[in-house]
C-alpha atoms as a PDB file:
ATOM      1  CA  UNK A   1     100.808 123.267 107.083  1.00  0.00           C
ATOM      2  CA  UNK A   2     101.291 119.211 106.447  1.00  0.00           C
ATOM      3  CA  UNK A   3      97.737 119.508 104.565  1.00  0.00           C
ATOM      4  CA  UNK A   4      99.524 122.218 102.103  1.00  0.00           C
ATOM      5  CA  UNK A   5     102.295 120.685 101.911  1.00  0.00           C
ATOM      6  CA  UNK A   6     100.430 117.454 100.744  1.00  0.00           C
ATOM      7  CA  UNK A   7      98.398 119.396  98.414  1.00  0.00           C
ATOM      8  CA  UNK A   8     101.279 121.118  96.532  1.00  0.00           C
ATOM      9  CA  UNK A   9     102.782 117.492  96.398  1.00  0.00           C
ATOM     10  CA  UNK A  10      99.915 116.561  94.684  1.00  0.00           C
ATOM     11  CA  UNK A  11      99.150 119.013  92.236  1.00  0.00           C
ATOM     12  CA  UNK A  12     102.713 118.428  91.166  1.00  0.00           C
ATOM     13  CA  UNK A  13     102.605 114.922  90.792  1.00  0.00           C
ATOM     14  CA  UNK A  14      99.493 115.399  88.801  1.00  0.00           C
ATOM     15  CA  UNK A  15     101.105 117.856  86.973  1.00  0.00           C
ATOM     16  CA  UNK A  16     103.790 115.142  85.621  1.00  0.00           C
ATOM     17  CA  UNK A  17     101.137 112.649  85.144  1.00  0.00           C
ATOM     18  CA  UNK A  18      99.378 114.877  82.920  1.00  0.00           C
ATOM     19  CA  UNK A  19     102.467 115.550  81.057  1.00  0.00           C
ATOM     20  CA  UNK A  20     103.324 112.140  80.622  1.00  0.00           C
ATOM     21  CA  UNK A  21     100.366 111.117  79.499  1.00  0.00           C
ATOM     22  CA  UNK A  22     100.448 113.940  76.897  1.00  0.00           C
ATOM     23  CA  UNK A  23     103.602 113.384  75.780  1.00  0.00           C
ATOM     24  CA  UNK A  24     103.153 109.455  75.175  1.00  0.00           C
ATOM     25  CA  UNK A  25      99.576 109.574  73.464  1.00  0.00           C
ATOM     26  CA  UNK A  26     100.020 112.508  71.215  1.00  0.00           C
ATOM     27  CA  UNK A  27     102.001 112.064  68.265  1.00  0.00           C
ATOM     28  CA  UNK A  28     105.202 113.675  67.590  1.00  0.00           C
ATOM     29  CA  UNK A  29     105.792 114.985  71.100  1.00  0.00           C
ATOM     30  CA  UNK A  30     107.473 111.734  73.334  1.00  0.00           C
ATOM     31  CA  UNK A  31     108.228 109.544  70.834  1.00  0.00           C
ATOM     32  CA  UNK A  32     109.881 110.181  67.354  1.00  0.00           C
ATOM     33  CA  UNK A  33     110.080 107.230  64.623  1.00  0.00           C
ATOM     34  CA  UNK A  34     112.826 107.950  62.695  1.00  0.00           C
ATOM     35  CA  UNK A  35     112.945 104.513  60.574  1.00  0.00           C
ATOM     36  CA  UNK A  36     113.724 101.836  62.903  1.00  0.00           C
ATOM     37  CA  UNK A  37     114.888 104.081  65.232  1.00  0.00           C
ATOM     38  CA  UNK A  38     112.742 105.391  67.875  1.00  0.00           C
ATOM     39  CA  UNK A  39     113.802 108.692  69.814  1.00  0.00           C
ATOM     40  CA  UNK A  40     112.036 109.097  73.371  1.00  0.00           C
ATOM     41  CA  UNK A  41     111.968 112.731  75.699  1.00  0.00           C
ATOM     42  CA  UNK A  42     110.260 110.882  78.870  1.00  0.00           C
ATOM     43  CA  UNK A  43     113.321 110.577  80.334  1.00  0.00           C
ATOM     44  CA  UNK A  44     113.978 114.243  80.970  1.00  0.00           C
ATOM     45  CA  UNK A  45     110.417 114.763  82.711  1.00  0.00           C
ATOM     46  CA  UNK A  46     111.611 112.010  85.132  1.00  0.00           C
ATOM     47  CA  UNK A  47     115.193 114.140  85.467  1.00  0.00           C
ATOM     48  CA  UNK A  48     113.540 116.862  86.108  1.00  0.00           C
ATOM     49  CA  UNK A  49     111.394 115.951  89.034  1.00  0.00           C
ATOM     50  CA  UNK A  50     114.392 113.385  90.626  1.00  0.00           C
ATOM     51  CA  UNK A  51     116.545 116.701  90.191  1.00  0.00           C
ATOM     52  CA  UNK A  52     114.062 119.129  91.808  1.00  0.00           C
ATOM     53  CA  UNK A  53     112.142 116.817  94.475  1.00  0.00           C
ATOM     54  CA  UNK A  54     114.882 113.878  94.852  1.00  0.00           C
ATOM     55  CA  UNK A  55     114.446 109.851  95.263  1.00  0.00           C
ATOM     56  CA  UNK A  56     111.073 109.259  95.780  1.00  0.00           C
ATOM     57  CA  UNK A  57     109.632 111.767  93.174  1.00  0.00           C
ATOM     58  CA  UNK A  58     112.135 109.986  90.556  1.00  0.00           C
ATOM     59  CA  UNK A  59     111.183 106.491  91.747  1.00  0.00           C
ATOM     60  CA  UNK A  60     106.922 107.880  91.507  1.00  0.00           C
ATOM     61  CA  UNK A  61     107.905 109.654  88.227  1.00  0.00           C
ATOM     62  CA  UNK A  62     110.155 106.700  86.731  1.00  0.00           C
ATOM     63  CA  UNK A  63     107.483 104.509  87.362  1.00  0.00           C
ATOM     64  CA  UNK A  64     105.249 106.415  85.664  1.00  0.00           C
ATOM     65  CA  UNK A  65     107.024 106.859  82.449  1.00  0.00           C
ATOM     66  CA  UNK A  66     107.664 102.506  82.435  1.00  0.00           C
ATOM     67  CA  UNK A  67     103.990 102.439  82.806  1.00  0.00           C
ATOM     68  CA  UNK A  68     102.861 104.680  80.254  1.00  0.00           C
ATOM     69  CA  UNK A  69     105.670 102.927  78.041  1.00  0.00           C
ATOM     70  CA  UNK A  70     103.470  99.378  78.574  1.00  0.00           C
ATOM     71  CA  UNK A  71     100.599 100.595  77.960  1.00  0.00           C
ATOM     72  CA  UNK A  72     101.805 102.721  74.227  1.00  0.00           C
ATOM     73  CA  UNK A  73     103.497  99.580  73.613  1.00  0.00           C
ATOM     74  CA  UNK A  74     100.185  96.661  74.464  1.00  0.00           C
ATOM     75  CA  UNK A  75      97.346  99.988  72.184  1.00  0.00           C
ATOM     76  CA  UNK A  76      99.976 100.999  69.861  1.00  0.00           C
ATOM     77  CA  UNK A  77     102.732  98.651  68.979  1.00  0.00           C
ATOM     78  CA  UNK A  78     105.671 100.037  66.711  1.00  0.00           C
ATOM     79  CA  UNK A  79     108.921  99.011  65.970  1.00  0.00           C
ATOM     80  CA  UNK A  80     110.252  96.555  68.629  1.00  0.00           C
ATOM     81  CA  UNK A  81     107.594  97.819  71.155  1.00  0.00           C
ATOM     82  CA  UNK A  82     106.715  94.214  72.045  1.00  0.00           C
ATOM     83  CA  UNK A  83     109.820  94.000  73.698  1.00  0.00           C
ATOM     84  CA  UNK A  84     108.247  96.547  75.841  1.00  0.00           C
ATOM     85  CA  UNK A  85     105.417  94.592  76.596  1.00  0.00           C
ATOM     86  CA  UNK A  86     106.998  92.694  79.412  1.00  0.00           C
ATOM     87  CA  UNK A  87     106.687  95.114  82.505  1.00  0.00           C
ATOM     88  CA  UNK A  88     110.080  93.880  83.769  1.00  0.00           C
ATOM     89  CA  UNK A  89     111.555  95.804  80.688  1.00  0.00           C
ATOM     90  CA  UNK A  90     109.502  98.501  80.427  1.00  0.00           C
ATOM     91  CA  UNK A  91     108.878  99.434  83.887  1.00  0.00           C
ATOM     92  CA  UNK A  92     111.466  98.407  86.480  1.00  0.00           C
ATOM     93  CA  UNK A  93     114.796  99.910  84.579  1.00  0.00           C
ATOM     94  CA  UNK A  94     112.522 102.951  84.097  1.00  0.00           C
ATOM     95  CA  UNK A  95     111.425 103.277  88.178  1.00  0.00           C
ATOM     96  CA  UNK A  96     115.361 102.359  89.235  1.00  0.00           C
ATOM     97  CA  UNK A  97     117.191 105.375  86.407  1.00  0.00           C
ATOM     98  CA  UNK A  98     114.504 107.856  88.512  1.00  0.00           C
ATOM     99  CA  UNK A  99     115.550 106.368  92.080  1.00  0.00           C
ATOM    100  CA  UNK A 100     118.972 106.377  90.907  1.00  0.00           C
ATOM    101  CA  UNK A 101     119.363 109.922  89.957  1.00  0.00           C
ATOM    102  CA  UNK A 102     116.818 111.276  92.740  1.00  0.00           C
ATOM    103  CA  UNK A 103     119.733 110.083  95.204  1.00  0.00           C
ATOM    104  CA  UNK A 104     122.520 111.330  93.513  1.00  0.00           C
ATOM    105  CA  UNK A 105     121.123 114.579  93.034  1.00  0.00           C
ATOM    106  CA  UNK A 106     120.548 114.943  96.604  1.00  0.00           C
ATOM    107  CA  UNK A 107     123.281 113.751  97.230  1.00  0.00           C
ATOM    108  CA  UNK A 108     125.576 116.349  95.626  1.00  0.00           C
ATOM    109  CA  UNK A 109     122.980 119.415  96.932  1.00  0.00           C
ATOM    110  CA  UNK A 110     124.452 118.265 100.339  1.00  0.00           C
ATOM    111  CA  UNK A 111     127.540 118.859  99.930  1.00  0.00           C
ATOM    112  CA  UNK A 112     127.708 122.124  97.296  1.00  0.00           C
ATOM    113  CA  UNK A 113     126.309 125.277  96.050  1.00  0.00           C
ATOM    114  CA  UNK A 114     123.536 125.658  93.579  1.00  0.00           C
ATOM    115  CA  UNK A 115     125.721 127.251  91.422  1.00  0.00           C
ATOM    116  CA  UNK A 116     127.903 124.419  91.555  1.00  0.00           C
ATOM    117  CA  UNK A 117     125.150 121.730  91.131  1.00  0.00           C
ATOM    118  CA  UNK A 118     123.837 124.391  88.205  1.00  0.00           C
ATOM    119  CA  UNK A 119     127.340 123.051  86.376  1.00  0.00           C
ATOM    120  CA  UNK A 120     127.559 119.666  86.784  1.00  0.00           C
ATOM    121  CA  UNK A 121     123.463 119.094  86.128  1.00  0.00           C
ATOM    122  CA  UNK A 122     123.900 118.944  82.343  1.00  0.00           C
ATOM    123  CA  UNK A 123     126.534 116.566  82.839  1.00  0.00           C
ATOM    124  CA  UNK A 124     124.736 114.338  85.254  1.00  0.00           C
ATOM    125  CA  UNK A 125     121.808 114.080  82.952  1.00  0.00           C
ATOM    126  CA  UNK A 126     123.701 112.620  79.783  1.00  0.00           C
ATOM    127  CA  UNK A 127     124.871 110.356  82.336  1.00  0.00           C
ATOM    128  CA  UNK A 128     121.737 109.613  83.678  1.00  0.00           C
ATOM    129  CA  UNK A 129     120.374 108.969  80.145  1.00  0.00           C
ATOM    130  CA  UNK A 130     123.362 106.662  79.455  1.00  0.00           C
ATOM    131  CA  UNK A 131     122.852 104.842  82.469  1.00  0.00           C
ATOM    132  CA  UNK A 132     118.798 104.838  81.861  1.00  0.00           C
ATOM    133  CA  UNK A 133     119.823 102.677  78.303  1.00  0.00           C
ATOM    134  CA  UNK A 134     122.197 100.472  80.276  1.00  0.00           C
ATOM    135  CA  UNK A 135     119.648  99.494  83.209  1.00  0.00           C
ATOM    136  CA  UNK A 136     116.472  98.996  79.866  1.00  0.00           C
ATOM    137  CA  UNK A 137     118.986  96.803  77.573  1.00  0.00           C
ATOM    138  CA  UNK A 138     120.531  95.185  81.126  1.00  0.00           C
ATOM    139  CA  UNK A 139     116.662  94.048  81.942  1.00  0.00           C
ATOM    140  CA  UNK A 140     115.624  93.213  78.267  1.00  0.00           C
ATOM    141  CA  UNK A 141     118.606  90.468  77.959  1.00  0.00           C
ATOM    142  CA  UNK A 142     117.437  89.102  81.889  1.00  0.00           C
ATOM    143  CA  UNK A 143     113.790  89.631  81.637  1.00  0.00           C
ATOM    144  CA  UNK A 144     113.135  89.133  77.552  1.00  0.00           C
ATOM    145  CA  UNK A 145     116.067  86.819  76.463  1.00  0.00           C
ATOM    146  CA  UNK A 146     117.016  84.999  79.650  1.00  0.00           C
ATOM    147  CA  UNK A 147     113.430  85.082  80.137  1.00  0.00           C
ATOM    148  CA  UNK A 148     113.415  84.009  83.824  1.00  0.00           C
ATOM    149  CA  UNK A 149     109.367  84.005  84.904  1.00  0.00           C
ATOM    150  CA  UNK A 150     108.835  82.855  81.362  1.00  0.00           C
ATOM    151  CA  UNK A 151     106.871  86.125  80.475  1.00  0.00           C
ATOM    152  CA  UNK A 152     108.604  86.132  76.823  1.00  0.00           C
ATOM    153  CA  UNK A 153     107.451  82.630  76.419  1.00  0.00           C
ATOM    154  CA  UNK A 154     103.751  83.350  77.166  1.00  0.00           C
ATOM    155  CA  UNK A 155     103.435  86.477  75.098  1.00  0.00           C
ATOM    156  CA  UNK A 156     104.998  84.054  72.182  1.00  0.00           C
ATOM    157  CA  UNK A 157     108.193  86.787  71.647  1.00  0.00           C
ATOM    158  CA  UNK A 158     111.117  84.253  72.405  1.00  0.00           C
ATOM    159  CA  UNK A 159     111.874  83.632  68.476  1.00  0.00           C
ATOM    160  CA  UNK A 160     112.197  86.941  67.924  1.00  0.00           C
ATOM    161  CA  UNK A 161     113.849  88.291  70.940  1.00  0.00           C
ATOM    162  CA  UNK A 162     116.360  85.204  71.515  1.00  0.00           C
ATOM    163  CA  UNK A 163     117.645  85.889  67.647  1.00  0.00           C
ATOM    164  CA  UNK A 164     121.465  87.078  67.093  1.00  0.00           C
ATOM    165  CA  UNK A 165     119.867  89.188  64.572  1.00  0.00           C
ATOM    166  CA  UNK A 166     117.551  91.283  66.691  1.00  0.00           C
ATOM    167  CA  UNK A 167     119.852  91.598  69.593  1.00  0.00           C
ATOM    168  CA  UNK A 168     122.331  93.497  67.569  1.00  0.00           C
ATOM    169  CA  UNK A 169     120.254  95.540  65.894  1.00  0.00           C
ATOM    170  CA  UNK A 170     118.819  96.787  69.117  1.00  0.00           C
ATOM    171  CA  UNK A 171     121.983  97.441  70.457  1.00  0.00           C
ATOM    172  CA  UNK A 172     122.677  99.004  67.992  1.00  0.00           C
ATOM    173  CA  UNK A 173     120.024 101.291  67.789  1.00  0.00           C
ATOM    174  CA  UNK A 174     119.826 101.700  71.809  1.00  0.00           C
ATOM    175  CA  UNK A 175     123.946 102.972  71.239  1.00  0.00           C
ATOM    176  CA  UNK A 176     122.685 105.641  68.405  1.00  0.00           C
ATOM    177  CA  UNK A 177     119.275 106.997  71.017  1.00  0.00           C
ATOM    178  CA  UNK A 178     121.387 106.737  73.799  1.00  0.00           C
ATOM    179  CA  UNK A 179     123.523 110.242  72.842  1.00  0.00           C
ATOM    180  CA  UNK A 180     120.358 111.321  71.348  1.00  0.00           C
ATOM    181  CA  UNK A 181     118.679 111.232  73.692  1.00  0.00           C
ATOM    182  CA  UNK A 182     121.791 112.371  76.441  1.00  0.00           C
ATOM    183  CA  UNK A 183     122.642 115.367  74.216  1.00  0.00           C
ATOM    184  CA  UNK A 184     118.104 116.434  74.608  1.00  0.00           C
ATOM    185  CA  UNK A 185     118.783 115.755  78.440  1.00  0.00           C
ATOM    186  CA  UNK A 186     122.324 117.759  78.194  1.00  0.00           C
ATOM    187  CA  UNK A 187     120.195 121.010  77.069  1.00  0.00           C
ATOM    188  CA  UNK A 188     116.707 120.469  78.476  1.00  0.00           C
ATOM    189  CA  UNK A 189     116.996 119.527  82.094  1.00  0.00           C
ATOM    190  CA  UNK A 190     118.929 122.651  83.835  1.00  0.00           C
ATOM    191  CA  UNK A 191     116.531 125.352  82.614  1.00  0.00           C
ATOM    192  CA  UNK A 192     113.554 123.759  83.587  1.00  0.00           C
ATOM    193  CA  UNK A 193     115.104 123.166  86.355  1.00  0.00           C
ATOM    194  CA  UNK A 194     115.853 126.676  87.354  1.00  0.00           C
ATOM    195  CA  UNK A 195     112.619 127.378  86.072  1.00  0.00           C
ATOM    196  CA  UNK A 196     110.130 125.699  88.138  1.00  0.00           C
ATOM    197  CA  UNK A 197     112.348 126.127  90.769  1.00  0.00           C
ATOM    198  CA  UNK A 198     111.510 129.950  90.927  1.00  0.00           C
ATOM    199  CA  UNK A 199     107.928 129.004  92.289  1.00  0.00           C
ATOM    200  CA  UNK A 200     108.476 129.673  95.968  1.00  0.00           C
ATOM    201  CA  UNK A 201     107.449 127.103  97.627  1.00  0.00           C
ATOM    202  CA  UNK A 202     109.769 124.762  95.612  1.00  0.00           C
ATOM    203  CA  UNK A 203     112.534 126.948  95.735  1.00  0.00           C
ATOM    204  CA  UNK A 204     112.166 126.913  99.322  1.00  0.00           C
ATOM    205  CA  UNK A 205     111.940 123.291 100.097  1.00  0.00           C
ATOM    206  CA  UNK A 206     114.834 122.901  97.630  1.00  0.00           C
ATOM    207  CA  UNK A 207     117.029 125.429  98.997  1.00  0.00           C
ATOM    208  CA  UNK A 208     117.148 123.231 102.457  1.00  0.00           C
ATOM    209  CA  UNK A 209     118.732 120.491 100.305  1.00  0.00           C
ATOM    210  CA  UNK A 210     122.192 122.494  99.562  1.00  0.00           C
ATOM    211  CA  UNK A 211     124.808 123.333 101.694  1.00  0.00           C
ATOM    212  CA  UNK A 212     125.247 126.757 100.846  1.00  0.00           C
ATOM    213  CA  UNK A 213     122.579 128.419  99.001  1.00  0.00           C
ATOM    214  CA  UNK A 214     124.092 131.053  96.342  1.00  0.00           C
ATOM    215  CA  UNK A 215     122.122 132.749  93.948  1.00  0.00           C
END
């Protein structure tokens, strides 16, 4: 039983690998250039697995999405993707919005229905994104500007990334994605949520999370 247990773990975390590694390498389906702005969906993959398997998938699956962000960012560098390039912004905020969310999640299952938690989801998830902004801007200013292990320095970004002018522009543009990119999480997460949950051996293992299971 623990060996097919392990091996459903596995095919679903290579299931999400697969998918973020589609989404980040193929054009037009992750990432969206829209002038200077760039609009991402990786979050919701990494809602989606903190929602169904809790903490430690979102941590695994947050990680994963930082990582694939370095490496778009050091083969295909964009607009502002050199910001990316340091893994303290890329990575880290990216690992601790999946950690984040994988405990509150389970958290509320505890203590309500899934009909309930089928309400407040959507709600969560804008959240979620907002908070997944906060935690990338938060460790751009420590980790780029403040530049503390002098990573900024030594990949020769501290003109730009120290400059009034970039900061607000970024800001700027992380306050426009961030409902973007809340309102994609608002409408996506829920169904696939319900969705994959109707596989039984997820629905099972996620049914021992709630506190009442109602259908």
């Amino acid at each position: 039983m623990k060996n097919l247990h392990l091996f459903r773990s596995i095919a679903i975390d290579a299931l999400f690998v697969a998918l973020f590694v589609l989404f980040t390498f193929v054009p037009y389906l992750g990432y969206y250039q829209i002038g200077p702005i760039s609009i991402q969906v990786m979050h919701v993959f990494v809602l989606i697995g903190a929602c169904l398997f809790g903490r430690k998938k979102g941590l695994l699956y947050g990680f994963i999405f930082g990582l694939t962000s370095l490496i778009k960012a050091a083969m295909y560098p964009g607009t502002f993707d050199f910001a990316f390039l340091n893994p303290f912004v890329s990575v880290l905020p990216r690992a601790l919005f999946g950690f984040i969310a994988g405990i509150v999640f389970d958290v509320i299952k505890k203590h309500t229905t899934l009909v309930k938690f089928s309400i407040v989801t959507p709600f969560l998830c804008f959240v979620f994104t907002c908070l997944h902004t906060v935690l990338t801007m938060s460790c751009l200013y420590v980790f780029g500007v403040l530049d503390p292990f002098h990573i900024t320095e030594a990949l020769g970004l501290s003109t730009i990334l120290t400059s009034d002018a970039f900061l607000g522009l970024i800001t700027a543009m992380s306050a426009i994605n961030m409902v973007v990119e809340g309102a994609v999480a608002f409408v996506i997460v829920l169904p696939a949520y319900l969705a994959i949950r109707q596989i039984k051996f997820v629905k099972e293992e996620d049914d021992r999370k709630f506190k009442v299971v109602r259908a």
